[in-house]
Structure formats: structure tokens, C-alpha cells
PDB file of N, CA and C in Angstrom:
ATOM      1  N   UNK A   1       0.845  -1.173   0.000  1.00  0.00           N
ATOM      2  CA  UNK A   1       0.000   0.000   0.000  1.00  0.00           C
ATOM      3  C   UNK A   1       0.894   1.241   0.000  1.00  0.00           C
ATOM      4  N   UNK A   2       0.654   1.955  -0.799  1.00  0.00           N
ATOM      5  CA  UNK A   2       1.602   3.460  -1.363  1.00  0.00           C
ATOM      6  C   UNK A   2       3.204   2.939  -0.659  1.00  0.00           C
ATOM      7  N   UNK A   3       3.792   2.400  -1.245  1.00  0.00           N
ATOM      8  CA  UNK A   3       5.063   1.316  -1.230  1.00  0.00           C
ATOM      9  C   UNK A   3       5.503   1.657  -2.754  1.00  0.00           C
ATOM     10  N   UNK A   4       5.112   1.878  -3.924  1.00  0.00           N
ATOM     11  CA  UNK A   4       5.627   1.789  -5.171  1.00  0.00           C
ATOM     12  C   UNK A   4       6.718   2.456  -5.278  1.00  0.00           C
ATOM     13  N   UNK A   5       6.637   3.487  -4.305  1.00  0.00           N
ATOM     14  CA  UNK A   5       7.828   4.811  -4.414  1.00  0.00           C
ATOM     15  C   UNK A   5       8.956   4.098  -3.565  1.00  0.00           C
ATOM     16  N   UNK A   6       8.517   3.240  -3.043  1.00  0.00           N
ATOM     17  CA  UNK A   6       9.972   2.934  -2.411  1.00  0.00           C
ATOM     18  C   UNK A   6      10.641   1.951  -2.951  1.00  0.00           C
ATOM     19  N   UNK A   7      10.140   1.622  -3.951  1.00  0.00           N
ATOM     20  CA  UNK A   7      10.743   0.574  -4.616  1.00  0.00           C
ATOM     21  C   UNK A   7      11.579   0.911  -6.301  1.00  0.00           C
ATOM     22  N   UNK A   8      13.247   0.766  -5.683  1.00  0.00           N
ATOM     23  CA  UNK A   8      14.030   1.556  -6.754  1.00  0.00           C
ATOM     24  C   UNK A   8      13.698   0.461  -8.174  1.00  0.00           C
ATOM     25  N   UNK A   9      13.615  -0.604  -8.457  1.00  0.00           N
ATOM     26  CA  UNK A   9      13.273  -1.405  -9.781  1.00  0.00           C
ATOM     27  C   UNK A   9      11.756  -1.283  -9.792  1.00  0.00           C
ATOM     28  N   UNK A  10      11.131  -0.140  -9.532  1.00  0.00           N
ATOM     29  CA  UNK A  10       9.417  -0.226  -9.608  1.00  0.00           C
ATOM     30  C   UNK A  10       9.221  -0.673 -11.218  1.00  0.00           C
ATOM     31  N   UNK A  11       9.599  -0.538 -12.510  1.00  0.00           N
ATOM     32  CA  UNK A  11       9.292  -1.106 -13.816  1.00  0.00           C
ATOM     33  C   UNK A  11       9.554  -2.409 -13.808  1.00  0.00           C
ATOM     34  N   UNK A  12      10.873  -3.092 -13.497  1.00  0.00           N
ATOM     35  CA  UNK A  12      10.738  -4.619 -13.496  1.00  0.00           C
ATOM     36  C   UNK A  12       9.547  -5.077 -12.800  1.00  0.00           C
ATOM     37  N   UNK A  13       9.248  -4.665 -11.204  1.00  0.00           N
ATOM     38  CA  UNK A  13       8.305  -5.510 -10.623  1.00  0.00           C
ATOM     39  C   UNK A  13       7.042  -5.194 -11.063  1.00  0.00           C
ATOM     40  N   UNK A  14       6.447  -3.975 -11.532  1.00  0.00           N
ATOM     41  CA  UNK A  14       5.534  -4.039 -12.444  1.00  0.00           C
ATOM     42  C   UNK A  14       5.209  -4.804 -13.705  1.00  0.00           C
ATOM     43  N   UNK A  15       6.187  -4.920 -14.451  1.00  0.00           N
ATOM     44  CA  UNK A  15       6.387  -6.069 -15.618  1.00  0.00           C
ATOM     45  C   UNK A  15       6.161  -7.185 -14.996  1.00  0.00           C
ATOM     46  N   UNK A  16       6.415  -8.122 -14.130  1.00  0.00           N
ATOM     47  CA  UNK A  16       6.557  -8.860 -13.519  1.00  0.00           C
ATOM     48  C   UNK A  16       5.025  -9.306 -12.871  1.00  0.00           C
ATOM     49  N   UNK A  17       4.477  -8.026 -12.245  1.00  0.00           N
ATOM     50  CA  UNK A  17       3.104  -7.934 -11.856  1.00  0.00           C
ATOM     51  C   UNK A  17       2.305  -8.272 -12.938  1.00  0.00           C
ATOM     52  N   UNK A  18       2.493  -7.467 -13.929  1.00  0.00           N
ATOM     53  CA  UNK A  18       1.910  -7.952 -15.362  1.00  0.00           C
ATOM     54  C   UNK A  18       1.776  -8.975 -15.759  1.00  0.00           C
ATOM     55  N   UNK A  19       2.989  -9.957 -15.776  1.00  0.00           N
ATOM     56  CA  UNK A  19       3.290 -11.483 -16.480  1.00  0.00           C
ATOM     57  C   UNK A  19       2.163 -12.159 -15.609  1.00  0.00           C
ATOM     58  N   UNK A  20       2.231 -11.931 -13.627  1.00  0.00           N
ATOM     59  CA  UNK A  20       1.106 -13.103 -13.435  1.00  0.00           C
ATOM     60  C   UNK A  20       0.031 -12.511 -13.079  1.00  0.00           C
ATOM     61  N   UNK A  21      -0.814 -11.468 -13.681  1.00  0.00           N
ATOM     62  CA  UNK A  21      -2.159 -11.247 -13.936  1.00  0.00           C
ATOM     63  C   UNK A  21      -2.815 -12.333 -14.382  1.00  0.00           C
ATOM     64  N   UNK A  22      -3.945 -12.631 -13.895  1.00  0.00           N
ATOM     65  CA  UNK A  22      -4.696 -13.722 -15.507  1.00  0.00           C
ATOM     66  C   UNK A  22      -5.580 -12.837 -16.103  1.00  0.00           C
ATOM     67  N   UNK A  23      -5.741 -13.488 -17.479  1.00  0.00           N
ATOM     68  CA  UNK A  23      -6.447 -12.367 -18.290  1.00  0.00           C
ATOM     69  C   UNK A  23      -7.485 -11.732 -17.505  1.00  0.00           C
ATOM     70  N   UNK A  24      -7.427 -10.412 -17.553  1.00  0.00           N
ATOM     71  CA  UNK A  24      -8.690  -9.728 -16.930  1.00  0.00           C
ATOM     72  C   UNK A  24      -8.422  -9.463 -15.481  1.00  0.00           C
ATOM     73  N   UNK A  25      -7.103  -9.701 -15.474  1.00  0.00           N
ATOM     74  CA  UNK A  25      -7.112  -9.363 -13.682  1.00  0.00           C
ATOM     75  C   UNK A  25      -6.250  -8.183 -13.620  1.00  0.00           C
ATOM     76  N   UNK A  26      -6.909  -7.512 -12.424  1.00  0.00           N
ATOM     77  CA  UNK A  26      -6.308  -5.896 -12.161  1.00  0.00           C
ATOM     78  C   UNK A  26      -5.538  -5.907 -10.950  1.00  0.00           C
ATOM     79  N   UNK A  27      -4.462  -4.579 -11.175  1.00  0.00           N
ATOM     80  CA  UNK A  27      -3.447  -4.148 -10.172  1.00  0.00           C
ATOM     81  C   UNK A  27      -3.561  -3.305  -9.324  1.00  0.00           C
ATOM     82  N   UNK A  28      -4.585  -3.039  -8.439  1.00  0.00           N
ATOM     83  CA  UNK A  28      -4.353  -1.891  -7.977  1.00  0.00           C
ATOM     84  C   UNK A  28      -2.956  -1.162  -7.453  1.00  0.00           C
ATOM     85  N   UNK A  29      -3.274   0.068  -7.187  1.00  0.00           N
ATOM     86  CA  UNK A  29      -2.177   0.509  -6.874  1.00  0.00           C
ATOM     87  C   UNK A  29      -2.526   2.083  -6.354  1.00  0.00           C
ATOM     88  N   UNK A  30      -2.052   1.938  -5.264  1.00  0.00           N
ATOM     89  CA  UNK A  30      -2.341   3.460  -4.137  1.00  0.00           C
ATOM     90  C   UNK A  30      -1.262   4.160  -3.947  1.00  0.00           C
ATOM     91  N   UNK A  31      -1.148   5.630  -4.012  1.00  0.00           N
ATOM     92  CA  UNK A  31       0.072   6.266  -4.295  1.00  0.00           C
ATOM     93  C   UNK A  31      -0.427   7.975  -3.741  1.00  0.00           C
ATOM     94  N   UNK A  32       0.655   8.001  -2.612  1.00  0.00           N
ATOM     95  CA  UNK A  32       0.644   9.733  -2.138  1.00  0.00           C
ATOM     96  C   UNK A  32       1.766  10.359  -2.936  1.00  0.00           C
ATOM     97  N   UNK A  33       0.941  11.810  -3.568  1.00  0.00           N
ATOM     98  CA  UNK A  33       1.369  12.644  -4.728  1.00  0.00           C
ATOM     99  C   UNK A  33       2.643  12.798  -3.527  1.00  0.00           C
ATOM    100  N   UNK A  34       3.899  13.651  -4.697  1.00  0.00           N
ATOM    101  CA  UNK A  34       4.923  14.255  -3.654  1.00  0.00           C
ATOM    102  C   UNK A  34       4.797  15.018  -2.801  1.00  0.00           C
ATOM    103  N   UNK A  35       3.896  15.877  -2.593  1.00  0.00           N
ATOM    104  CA  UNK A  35       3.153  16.667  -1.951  1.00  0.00           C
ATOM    105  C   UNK A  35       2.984  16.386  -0.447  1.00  0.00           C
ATOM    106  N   UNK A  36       2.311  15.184  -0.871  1.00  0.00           N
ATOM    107  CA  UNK A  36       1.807  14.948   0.256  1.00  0.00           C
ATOM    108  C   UNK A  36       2.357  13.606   1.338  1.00  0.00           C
ATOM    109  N   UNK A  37       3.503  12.857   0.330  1.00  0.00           N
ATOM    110  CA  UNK A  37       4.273  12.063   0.875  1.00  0.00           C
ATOM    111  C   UNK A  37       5.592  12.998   1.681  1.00  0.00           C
ATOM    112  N   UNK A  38       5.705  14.054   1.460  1.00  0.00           N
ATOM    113  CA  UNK A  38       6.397  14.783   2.122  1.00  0.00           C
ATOM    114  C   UNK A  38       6.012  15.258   3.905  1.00  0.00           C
ATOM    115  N   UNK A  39       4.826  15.740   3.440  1.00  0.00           N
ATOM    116  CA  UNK A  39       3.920  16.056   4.617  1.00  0.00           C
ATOM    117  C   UNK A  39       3.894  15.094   5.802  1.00  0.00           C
ATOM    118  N   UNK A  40       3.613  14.007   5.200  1.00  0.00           N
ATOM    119  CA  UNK A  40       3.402  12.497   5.778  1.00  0.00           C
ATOM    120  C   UNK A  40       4.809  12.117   6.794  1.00  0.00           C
ATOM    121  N   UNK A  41       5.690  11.843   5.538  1.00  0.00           N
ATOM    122  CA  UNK A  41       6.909  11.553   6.365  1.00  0.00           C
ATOM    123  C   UNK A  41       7.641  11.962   7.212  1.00  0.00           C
ATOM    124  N   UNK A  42       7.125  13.367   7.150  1.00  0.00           N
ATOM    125  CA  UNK A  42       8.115  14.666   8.109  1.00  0.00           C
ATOM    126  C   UNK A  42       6.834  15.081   9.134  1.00  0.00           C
ATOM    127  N   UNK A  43       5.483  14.958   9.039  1.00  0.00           N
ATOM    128  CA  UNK A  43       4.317  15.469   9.965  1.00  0.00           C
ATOM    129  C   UNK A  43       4.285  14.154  10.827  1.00  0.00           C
ATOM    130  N   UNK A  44       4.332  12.316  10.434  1.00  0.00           N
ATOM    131  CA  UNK A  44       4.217  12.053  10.816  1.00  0.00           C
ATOM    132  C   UNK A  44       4.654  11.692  12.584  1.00  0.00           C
ATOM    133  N   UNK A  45       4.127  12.145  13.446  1.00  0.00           N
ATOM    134  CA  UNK A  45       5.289  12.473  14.421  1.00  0.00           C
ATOM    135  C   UNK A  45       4.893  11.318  15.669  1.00  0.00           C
ATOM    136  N   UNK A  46       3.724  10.545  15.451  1.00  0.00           N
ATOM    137  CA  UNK A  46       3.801   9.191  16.047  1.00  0.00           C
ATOM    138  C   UNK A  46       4.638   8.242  15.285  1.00  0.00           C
ATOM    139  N   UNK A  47       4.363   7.944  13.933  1.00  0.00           N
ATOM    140  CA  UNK A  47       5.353   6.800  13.056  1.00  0.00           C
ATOM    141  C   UNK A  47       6.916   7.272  13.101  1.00  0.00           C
ATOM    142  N   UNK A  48       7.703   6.881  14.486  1.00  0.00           N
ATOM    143  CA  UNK A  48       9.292   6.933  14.457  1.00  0.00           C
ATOM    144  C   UNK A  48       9.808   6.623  13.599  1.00  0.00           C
ATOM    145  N   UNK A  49       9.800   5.377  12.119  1.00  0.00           N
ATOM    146  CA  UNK A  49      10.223   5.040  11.139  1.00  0.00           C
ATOM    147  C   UNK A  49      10.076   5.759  10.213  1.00  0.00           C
ATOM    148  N   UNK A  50       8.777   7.287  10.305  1.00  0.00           N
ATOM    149  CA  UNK A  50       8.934   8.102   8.833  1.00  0.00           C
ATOM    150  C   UNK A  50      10.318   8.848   9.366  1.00  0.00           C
ATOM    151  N   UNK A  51      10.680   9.210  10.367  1.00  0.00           N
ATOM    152  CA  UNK A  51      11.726   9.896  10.519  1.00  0.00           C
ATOM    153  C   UNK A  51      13.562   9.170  10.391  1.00  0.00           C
ATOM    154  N   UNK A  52      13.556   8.156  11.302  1.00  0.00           N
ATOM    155  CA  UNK A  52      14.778   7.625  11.566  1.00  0.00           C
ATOM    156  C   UNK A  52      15.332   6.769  10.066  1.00  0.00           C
ATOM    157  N   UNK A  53      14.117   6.399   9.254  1.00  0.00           N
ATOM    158  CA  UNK A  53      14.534   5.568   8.325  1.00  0.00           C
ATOM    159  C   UNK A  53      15.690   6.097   6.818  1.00  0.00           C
ATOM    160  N   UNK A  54      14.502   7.975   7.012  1.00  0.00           N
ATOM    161  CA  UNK A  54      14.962   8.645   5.572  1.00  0.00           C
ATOM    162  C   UNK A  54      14.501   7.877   3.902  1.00  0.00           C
ATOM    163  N   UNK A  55      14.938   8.214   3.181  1.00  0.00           N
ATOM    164  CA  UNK A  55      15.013   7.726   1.690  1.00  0.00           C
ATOM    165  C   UNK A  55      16.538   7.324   0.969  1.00  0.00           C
ATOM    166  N   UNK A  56      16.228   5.817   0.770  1.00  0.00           N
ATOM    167  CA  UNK A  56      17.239   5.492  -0.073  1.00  0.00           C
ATOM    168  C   UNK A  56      16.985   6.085  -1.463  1.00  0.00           C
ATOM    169  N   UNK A  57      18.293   5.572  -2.004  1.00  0.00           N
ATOM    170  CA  UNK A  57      18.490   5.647  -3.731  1.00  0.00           C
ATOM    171  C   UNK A  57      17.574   5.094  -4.120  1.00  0.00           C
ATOM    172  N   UNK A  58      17.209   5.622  -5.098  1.00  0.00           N
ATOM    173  CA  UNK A  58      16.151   5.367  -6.101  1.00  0.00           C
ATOM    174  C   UNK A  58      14.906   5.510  -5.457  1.00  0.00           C
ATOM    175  N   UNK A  59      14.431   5.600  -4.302  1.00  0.00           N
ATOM    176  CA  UNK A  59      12.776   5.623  -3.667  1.00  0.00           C
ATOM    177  C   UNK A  59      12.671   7.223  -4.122  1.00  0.00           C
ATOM    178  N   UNK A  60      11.446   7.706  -4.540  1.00  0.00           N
ATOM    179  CA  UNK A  60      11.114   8.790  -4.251  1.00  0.00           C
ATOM    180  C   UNK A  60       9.872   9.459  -3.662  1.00  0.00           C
ATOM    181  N   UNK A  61       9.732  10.517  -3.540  1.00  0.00           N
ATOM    182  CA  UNK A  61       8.746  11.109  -2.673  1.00  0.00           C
ATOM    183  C   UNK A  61       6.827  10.694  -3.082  1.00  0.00           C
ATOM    184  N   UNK A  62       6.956  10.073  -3.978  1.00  0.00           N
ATOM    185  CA  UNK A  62       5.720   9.681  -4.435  1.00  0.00           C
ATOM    186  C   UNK A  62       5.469   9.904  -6.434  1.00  0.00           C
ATOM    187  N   UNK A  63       4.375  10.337  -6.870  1.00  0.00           N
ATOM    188  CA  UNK A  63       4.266   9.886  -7.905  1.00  0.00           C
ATOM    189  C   UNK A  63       3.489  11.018  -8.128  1.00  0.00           C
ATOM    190  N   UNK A  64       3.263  12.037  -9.116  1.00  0.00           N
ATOM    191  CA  UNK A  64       2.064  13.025  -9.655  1.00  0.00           C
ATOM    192  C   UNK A  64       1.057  11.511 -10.056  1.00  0.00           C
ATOM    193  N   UNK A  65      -0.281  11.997 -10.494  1.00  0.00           N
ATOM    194  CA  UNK A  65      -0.885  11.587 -11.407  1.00  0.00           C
ATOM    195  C   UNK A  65      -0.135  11.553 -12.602  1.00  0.00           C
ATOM    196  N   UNK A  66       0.320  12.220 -13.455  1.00  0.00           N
ATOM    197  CA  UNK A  66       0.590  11.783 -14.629  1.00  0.00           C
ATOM    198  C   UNK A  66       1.721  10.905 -14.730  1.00  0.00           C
ATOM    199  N   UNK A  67       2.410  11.375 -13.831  1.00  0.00           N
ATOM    200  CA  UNK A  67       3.669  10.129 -13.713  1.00  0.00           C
ATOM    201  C   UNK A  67       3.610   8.767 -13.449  1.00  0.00           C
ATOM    202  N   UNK A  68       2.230   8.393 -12.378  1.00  0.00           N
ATOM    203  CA  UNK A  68       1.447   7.534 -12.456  1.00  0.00           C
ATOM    204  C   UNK A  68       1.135   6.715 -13.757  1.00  0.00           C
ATOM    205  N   UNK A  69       0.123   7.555 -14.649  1.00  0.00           N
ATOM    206  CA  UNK A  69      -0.205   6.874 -15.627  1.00  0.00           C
ATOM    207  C   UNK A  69       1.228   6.507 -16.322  1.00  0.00           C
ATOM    208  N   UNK A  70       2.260   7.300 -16.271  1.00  0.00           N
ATOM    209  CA  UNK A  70       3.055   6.988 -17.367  1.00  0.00           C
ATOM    210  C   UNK A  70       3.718   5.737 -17.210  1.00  0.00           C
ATOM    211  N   UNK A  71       3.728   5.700 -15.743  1.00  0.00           N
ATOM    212  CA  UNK A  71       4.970   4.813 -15.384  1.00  0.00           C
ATOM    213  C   UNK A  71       4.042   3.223 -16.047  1.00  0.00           C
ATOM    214  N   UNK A  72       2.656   3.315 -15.293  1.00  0.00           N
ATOM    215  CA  UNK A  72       1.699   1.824 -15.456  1.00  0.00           C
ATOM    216  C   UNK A  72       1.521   1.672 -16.863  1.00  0.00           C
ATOM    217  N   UNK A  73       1.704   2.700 -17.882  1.00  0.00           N
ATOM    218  CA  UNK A  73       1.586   2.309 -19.196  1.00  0.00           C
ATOM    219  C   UNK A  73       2.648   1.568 -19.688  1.00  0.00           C
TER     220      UNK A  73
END
């Protein structure tokens, strides 16, 4: 759940997600804009892990909508 951003090979495991769909089966996928994954990680001030953990390479702050569509196309 809104995890995609933290995942630096997000196109392989999407491809991958793809291969074991069966026909007609869907991916959801939940995603906080950068905006607001910012807010989150730095407001959150009960969750000790948005703070102590930070962002590795390649994770980023979340996804616009259009970057969204682009990436799932």
C-alpha cells in the first residue's frame, strides 16, 4: 500500500506484476502525490520510522498523477 515509491526497480516488478495477472485481472495501486508524501513523512510524528529511516536511492517522494499513468503504461 503506497510502497511503489519505495521501490528503486518499480518497472521490473511491475512487468513482472503484469506477467502473473490472468487475463482480466487488475493491479491496484495506491500512491501519495509528492506533496503529500512529504507532509506524511516529516508530519508524521507518532510513526518513528517516517523519521529515523529517511530515503534510499532510487525511492522517491511519491508519484504526480501523470507520472502515475506513465509509469503503469
Amino acid at each position: 500500500m503506497a510502497s511503489l515509491n519505495h521501490i528503486p526497480n518499480r518497472e521490473a516488478v511491475l512487468r513482472e506484476a503484469h506477467r502473473l495477472l490472468s487475463r482480466g485481472g487488475r493491479l491496484v495501486v495506491t500512491n501519495l502525490t509528492p506533496r503529500l508524501s512529504r507532509i506524511w513523512h516529516f508530519g508524521a510524528f507518532w510513526d518513528k520510522d517516517q523519521h529515523e529511516r529517511g530515503m534510499e536511492e532510487g525511492e522517491v517522494w511519491g508519484f504526480t498523477h501523470e507520472e502515475l499513468v506513465e509509469l503503469l503504461a
